[in-house]
PDB file of N, CA and C in Angstrom:
ATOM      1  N   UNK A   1    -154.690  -9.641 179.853  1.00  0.00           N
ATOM      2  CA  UNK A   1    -155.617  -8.678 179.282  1.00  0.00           C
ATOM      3  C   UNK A   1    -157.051  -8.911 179.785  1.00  0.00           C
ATOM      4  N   UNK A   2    -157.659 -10.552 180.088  1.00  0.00           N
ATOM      5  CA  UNK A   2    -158.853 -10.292 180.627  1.00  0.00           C
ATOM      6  C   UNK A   2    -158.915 -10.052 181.888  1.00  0.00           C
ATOM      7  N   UNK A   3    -158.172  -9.993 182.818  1.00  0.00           N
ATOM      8  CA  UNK A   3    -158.373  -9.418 184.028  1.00  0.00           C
ATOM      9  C   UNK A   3    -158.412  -7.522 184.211  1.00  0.00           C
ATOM     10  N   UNK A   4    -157.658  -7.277 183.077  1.00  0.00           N
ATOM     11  CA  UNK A   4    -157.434  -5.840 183.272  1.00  0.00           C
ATOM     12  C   UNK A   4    -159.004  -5.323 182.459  1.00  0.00           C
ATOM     13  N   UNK A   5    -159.606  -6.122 181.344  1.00  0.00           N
ATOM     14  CA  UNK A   5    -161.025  -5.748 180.844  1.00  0.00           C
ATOM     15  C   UNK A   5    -161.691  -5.902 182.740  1.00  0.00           C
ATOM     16  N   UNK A   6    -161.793  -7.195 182.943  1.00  0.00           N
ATOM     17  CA  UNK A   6    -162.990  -7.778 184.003  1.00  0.00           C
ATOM     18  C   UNK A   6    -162.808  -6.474 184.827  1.00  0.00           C
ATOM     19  N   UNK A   7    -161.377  -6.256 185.480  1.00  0.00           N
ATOM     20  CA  UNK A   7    -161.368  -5.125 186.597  1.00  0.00           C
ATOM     21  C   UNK A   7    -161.897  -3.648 185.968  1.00  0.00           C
ATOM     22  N   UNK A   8    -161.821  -3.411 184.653  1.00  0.00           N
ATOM     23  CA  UNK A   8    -162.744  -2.097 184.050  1.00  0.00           C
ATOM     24  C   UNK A   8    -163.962  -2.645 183.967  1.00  0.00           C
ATOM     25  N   UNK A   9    -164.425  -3.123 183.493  1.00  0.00           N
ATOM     26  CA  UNK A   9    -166.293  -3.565 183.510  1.00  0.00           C
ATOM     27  C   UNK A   9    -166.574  -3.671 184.771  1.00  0.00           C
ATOM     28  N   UNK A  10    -166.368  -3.999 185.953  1.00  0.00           N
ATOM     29  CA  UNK A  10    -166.539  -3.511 187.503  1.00  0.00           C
ATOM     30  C   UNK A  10    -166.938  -2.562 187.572  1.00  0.00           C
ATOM     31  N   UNK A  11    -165.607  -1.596 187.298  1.00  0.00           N
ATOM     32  CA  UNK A  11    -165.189  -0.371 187.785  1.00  0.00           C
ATOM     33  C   UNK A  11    -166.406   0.717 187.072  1.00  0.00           C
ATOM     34  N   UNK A  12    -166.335   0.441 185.295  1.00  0.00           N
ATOM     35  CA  UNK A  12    -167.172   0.938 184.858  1.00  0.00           C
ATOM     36  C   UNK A  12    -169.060   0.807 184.997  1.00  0.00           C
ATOM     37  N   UNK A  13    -169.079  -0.728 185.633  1.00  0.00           N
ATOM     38  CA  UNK A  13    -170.439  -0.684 186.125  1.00  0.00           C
ATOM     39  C   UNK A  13    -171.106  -0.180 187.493  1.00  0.00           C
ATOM     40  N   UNK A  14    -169.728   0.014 188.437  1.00  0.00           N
ATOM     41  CA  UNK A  14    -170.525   1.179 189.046  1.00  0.00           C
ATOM     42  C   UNK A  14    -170.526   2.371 188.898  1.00  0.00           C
ATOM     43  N   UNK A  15    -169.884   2.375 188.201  1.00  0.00           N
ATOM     44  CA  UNK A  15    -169.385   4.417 187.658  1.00  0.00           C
ATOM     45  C   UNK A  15    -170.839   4.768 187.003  1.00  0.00           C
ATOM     46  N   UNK A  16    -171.313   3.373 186.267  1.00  0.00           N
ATOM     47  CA  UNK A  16    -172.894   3.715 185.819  1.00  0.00           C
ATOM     48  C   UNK A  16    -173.826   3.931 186.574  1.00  0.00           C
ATOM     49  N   UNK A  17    -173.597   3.161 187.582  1.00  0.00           N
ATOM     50  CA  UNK A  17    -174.639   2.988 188.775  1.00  0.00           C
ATOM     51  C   UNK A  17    -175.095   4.832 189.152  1.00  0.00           C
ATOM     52  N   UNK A  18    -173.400   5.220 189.477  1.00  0.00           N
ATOM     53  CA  UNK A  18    -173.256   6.963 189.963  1.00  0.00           C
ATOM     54  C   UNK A  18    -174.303   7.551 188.943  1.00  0.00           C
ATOM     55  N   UNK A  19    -174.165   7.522 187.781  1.00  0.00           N
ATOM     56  CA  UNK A  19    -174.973   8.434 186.714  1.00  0.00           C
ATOM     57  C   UNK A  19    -176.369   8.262 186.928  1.00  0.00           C
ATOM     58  N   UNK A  20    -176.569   7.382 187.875  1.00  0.00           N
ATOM     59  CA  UNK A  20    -178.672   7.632 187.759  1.00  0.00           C
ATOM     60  C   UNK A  20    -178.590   8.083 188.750  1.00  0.00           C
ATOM     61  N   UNK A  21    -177.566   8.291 189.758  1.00  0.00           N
ATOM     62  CA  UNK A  21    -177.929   8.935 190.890  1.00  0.00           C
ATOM     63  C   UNK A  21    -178.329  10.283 191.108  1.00  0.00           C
ATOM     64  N   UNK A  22    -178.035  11.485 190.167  1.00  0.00           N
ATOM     65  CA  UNK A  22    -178.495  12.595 189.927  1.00  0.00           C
ATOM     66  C   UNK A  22    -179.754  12.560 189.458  1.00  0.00           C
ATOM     67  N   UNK A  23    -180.625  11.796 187.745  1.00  0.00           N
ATOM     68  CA  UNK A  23    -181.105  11.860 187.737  1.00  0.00           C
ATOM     69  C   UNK A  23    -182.455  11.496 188.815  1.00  0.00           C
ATOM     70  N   UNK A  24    -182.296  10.293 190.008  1.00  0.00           N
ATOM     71  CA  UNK A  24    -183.188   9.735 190.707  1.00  0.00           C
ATOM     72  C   UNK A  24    -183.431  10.729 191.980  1.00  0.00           C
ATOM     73  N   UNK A  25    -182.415  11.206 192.048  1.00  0.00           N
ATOM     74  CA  UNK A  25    -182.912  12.422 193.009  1.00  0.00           C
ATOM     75  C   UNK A  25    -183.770  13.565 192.401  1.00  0.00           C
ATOM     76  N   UNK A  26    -183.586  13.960 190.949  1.00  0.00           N
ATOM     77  CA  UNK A  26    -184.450  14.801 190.915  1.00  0.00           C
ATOM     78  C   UNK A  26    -186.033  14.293 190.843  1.00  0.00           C
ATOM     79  N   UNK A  27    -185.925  12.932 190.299  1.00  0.00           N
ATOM     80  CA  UNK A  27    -187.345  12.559 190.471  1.00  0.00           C
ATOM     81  C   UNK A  27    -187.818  12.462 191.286  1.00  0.00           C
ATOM     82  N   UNK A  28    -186.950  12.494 192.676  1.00  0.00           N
ATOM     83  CA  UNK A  28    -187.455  11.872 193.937  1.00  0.00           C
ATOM     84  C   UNK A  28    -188.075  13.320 194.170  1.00  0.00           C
ATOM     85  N   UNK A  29    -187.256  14.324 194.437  1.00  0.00           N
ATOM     86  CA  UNK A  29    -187.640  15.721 194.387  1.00  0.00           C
ATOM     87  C   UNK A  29    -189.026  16.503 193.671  1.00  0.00           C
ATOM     88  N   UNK A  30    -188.678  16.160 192.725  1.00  0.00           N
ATOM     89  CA  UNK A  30    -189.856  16.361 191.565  1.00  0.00           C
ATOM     90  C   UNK A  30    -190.882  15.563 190.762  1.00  0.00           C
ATOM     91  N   UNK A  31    -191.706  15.375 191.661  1.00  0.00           N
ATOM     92  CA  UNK A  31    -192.994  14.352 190.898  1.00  0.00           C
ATOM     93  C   UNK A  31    -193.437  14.857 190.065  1.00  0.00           C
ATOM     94  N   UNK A  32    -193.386  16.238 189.303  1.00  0.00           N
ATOM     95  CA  UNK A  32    -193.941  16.571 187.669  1.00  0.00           C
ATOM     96  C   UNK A  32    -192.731  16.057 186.896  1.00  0.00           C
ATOM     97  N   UNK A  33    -191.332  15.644 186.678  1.00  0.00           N
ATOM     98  CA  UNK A  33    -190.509  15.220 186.146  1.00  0.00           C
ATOM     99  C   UNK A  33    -190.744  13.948 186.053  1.00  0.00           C
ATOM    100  N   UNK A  34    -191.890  13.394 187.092  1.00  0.00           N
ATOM    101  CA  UNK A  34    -191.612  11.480 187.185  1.00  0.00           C
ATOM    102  C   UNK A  34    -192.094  11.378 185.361  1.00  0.00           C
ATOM    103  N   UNK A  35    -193.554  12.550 185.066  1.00  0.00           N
ATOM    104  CA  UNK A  35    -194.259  12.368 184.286  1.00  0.00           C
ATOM    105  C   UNK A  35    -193.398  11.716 182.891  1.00  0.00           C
ATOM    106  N   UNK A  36    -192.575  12.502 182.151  1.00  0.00           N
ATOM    107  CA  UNK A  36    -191.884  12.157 181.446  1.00  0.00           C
ATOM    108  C   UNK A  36    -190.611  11.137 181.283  1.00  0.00           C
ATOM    109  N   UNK A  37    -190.991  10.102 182.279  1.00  0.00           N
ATOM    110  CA  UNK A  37    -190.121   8.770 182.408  1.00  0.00           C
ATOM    111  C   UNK A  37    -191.118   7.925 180.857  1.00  0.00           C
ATOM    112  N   UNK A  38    -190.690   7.738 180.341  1.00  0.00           N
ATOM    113  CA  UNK A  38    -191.108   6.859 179.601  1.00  0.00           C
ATOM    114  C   UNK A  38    -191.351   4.848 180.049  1.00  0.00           C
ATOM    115  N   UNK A  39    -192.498   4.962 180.358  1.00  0.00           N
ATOM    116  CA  UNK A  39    -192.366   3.472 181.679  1.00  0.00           C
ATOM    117  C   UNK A  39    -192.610   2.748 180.505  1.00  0.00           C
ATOM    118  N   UNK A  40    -192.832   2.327 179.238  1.00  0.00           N
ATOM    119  CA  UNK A  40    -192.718   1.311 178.169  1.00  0.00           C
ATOM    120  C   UNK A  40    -191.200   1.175 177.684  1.00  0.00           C
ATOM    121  N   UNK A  41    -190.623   2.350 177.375  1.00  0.00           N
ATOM    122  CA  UNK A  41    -188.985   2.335 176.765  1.00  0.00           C
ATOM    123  C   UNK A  41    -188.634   1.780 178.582  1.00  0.00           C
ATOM    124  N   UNK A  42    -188.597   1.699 179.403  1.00  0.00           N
ATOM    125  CA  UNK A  42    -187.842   1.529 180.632  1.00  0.00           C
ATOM    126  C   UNK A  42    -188.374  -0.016 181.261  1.00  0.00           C
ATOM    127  N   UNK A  43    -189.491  -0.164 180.715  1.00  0.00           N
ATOM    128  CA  UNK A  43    -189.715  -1.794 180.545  1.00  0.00           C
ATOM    129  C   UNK A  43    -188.793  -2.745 179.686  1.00  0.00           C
ATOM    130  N   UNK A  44    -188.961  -2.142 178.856  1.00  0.00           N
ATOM    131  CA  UNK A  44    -188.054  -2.468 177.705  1.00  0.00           C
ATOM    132  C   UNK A  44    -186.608  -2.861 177.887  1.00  0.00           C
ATOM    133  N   UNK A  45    -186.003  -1.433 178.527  1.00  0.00           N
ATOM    134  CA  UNK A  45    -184.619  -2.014 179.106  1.00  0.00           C
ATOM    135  C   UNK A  45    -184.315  -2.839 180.274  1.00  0.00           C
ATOM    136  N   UNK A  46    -185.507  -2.747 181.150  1.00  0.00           N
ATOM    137  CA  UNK A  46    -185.491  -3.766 182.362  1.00  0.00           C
ATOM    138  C   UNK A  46    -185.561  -5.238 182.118  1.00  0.00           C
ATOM    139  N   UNK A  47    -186.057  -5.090 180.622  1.00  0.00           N
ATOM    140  CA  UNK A  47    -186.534  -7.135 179.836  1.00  0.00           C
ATOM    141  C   UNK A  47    -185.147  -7.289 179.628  1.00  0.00           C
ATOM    142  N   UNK A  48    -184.387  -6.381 178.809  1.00  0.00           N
ATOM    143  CA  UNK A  48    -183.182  -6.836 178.246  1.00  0.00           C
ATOM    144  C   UNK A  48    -181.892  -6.782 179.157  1.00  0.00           C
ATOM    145  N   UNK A  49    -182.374  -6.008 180.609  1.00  0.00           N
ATOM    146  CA  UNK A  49    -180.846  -6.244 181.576  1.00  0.00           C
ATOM    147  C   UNK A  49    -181.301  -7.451 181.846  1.00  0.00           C
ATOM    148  N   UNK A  50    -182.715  -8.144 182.351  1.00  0.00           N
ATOM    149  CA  UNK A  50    -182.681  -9.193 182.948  1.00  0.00           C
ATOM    150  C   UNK A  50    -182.266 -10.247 182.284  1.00  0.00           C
ATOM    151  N   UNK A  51    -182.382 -10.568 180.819  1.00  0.00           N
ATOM    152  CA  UNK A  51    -182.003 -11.552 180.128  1.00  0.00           C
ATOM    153  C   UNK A  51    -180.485 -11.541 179.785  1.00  0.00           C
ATOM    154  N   UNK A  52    -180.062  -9.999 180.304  1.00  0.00           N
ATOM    155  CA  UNK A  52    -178.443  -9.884 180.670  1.00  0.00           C
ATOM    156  C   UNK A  52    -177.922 -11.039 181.564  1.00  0.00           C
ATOM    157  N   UNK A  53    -178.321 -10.649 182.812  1.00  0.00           N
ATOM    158  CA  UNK A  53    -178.743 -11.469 183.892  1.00  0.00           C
ATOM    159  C   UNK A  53    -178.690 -12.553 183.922  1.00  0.00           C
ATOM    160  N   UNK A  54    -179.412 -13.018 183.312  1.00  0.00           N
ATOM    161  CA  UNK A  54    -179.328 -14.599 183.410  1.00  0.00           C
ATOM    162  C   UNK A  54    -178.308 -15.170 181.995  1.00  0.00           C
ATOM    163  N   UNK A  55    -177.871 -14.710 181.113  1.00  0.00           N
ATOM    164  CA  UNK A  55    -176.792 -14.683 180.730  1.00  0.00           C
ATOM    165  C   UNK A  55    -175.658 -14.778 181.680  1.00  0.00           C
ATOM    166  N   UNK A  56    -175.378 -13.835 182.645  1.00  0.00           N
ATOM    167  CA  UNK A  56    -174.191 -13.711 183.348  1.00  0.00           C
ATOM    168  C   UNK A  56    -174.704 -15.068 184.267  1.00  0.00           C
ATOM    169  N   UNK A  57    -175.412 -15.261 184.728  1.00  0.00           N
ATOM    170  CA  UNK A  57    -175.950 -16.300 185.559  1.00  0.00           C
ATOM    171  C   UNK A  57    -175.734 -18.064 185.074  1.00  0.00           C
ATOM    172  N   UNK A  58    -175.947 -17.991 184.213  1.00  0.00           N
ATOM    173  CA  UNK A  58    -175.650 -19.628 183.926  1.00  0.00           C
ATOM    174  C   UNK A  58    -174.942 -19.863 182.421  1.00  0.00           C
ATOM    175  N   UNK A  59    -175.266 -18.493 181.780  1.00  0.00           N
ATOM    176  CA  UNK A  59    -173.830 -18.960 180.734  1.00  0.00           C
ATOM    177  C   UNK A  59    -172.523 -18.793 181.432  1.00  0.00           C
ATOM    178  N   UNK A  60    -172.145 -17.901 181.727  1.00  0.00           N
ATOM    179  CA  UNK A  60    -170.937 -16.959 182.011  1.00  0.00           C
ATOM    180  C   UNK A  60    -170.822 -17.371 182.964  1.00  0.00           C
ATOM    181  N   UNK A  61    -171.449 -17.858 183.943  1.00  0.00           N
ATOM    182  CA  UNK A  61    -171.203 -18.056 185.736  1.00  0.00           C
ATOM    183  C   UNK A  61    -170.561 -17.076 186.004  1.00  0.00           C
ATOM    184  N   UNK A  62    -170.804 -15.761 186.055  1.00  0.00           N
ATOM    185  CA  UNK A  62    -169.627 -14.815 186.643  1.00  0.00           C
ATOM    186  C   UNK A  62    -170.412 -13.802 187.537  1.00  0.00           C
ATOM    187  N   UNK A  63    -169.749 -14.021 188.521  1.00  0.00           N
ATOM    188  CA  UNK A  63    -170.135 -13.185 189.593  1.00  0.00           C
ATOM    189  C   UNK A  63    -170.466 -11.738 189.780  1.00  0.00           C
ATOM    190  N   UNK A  64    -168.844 -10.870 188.789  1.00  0.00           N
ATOM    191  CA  UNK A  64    -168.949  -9.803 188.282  1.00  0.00           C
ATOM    192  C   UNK A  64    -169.891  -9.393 187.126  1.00  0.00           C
ATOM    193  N   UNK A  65    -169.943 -10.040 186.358  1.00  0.00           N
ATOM    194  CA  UNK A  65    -170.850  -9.488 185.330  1.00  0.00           C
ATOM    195  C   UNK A  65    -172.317  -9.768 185.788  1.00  0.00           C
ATOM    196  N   UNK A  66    -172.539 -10.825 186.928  1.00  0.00           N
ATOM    197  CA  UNK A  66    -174.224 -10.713 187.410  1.00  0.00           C
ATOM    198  C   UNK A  66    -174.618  -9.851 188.261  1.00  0.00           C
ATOM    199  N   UNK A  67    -173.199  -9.656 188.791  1.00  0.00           N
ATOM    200  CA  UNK A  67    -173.905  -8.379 190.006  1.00  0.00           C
ATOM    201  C   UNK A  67    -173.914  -6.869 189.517  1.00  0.00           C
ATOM    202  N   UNK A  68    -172.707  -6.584 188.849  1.00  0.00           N
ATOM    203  CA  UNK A  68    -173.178  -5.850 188.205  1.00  0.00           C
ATOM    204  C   UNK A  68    -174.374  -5.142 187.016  1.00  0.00           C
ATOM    205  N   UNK A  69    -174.848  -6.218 186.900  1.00  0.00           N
ATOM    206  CA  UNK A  69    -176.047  -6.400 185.669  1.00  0.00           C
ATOM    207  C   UNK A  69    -177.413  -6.111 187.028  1.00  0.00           C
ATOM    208  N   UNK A  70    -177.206  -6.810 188.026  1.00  0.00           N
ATOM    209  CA  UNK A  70    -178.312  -6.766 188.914  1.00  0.00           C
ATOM    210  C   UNK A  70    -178.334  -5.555 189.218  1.00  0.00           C
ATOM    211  N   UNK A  71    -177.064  -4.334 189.529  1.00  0.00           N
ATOM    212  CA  UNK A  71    -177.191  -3.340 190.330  1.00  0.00           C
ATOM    213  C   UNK A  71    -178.542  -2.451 189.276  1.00  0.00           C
ATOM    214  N   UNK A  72    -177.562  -2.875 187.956  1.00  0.00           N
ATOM    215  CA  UNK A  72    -177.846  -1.510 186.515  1.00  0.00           C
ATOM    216  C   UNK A  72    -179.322  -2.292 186.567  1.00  0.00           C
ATOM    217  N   UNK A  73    -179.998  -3.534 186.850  1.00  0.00           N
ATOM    218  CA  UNK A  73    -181.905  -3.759 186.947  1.00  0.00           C
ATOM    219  C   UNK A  73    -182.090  -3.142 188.268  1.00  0.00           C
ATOM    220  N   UNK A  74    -181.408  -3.120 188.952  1.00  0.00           N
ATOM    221  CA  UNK A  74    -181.963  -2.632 190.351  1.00  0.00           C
ATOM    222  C   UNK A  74    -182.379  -0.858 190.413  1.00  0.00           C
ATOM    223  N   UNK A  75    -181.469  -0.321 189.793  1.00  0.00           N
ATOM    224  CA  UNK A  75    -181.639   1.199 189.185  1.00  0.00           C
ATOM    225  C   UNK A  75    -182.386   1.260 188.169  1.00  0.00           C
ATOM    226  N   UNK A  76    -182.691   0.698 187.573  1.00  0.00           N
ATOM    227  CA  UNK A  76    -183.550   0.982 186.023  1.00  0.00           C
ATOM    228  C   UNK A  76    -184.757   0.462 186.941  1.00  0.00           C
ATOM    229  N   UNK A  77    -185.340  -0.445 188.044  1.00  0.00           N
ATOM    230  CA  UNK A  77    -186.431  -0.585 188.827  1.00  0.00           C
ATOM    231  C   UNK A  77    -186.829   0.566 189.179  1.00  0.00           C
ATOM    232  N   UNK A  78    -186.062   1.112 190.178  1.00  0.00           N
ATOM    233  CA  UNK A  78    -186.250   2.201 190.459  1.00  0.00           C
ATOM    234  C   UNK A  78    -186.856   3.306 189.281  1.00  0.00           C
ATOM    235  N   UNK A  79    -186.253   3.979 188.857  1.00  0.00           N
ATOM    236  CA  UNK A  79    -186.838   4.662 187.457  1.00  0.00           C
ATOM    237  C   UNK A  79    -187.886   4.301 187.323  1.00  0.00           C
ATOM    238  N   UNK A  80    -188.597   3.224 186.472  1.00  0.00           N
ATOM    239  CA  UNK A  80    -189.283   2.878 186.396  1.00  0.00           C
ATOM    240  C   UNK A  80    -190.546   3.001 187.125  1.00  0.00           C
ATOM    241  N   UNK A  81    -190.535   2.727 188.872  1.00  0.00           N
ATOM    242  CA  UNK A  81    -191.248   2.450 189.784  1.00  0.00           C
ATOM    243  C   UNK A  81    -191.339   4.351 190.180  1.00  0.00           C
ATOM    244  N   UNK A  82    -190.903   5.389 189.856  1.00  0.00           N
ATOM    245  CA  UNK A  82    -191.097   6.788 189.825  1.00  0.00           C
ATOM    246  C   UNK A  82    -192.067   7.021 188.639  1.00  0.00           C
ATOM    247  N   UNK A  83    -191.657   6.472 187.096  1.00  0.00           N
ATOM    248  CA  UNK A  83    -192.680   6.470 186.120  1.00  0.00           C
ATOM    249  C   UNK A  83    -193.471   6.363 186.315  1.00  0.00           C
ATOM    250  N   UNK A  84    -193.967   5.150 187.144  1.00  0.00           N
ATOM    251  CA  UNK A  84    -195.569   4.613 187.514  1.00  0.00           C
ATOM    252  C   UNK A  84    -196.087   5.194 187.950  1.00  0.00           C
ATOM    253  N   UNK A  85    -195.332   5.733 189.268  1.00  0.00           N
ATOM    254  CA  UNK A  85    -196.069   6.900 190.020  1.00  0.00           C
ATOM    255  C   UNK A  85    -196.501   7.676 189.938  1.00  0.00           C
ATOM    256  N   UNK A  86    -195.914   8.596 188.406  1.00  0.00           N
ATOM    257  CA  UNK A  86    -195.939   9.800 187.993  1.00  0.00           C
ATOM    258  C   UNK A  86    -196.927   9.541 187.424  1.00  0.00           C
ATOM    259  N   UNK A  87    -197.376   8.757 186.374  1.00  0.00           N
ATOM    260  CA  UNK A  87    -198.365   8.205 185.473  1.00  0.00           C
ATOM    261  C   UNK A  87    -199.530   8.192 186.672  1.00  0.00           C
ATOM    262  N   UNK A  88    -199.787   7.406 187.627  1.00  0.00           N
ATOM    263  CA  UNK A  88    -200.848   7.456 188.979  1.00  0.00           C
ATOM    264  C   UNK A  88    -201.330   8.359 189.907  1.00  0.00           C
ATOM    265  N   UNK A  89    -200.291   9.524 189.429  1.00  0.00           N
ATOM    266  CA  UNK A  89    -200.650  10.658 190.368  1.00  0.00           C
ATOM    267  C   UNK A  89    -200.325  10.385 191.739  1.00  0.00           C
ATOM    268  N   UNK A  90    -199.746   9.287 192.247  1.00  0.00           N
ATOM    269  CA  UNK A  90    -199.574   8.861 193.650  1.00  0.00           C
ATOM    270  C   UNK A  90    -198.149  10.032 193.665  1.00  0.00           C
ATOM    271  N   UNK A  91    -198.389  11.215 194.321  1.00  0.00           N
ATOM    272  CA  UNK A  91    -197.301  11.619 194.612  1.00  0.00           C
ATOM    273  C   UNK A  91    -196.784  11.476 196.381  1.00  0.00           C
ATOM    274  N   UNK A  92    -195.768  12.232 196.765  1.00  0.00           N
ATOM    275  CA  UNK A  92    -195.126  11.632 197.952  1.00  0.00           C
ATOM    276  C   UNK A  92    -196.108  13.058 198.507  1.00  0.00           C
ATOM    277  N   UNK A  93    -197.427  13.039 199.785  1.00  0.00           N
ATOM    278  CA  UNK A  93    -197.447  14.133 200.317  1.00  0.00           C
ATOM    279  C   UNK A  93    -196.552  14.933 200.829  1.00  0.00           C
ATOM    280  N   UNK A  94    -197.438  16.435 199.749  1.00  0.00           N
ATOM    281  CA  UNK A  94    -196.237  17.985 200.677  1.00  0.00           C
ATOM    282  C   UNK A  94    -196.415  18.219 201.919  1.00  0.00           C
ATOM    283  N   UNK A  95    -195.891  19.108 202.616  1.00  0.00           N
ATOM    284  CA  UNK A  95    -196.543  19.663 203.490  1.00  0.00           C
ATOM    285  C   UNK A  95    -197.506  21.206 203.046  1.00  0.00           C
ATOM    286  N   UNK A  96    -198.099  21.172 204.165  1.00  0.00           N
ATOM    287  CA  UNK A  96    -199.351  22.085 203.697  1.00  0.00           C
ATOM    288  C   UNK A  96    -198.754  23.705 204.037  1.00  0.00           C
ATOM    289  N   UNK A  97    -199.045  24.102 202.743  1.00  0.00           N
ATOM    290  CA  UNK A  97    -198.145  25.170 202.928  1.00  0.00           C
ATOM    291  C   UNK A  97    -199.485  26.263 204.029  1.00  0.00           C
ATOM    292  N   UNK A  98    -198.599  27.489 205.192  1.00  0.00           N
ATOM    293  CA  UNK A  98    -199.084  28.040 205.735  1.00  0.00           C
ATOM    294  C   UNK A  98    -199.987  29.152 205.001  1.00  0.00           C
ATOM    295  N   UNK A  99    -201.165  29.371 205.774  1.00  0.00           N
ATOM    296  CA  UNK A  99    -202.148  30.605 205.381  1.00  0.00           C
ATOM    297  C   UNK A  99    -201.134  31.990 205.605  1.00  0.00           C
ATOM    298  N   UNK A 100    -201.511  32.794 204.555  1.00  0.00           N
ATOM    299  CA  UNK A 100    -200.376  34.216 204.520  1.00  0.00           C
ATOM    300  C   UNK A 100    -200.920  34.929 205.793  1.00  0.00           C
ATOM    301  N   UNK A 101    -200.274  34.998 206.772  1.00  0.00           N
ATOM    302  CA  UNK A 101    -200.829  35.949 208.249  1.00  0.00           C
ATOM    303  C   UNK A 101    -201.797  37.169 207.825  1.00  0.00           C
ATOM    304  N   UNK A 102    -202.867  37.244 208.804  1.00  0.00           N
ATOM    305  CA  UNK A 102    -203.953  38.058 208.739  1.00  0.00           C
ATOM    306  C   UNK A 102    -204.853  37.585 207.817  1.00  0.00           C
ATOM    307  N   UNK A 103    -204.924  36.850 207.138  1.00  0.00           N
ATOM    308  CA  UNK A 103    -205.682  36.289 205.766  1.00  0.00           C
ATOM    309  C   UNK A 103    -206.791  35.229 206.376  1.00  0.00           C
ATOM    310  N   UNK A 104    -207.840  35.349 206.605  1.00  0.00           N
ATOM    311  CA  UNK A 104    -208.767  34.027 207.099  1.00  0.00           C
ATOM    312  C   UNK A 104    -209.322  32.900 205.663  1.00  0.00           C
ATOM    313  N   UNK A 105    -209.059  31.860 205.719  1.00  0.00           N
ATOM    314  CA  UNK A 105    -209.368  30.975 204.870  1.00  0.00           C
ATOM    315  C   UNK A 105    -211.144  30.863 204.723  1.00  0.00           C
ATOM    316  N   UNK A 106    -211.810  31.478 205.349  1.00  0.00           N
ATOM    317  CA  UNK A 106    -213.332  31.540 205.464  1.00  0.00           C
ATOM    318  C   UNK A 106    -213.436  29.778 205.847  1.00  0.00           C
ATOM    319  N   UNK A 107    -212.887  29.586 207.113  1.00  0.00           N
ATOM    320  CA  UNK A 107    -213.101  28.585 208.043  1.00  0.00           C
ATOM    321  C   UNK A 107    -213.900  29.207 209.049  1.00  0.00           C
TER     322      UNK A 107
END
């Protein structure tokens, strides 16, 4: 029975991994969406995967449960590191959209 849990907690920790992958593209896409990342609640969960972490790390010694714990901080980094951005206004430059033909910019 614990091999058949260990091989689902794998399986299921990257299946988690998949689920931020929609949301991180739209942030990547959309820097007015970064705005509403909550970067204190996402601190928050980044304190408590890491102390996951080192749980799996020297209590547990287990390989599976640290790497998987690392992927789910490595994605919640991410998040996070879009929050900031959004909060900084550092967005990714657009390109400059073209003048409508015949229209002079009074250049």
């Amino acid at each position: 029975m614990e091999q058949v849990l260990s091989m689902l907690y794998g399986i299921s920790g990257v299946a988690a991994l998949g689920c931020y992958l929609p949301q991180l593209l739209r942030y990547h896409r959309d820097p007015q969406a970064r705005r509403s990342i909550s970067v204190v609640s996402w601190s928050g969960w980044i304190a408590v995967t890491l102390i996951t972490l080192l749980y799996a790390v020297f209590v547990e010694k287990s390989r599976l449960f640290a790497g998987v714990t690392a992927m789910n901080a490595a994605a919640q980094c991410v998040v996070l590191a879009y929050g900031i951005r959004g909060r900084t206004g550092r967005f990714l430059p657009q390109a400059a959209s073209p003048e409508p033909a015949g229209q002079d910019s009074g250049r």
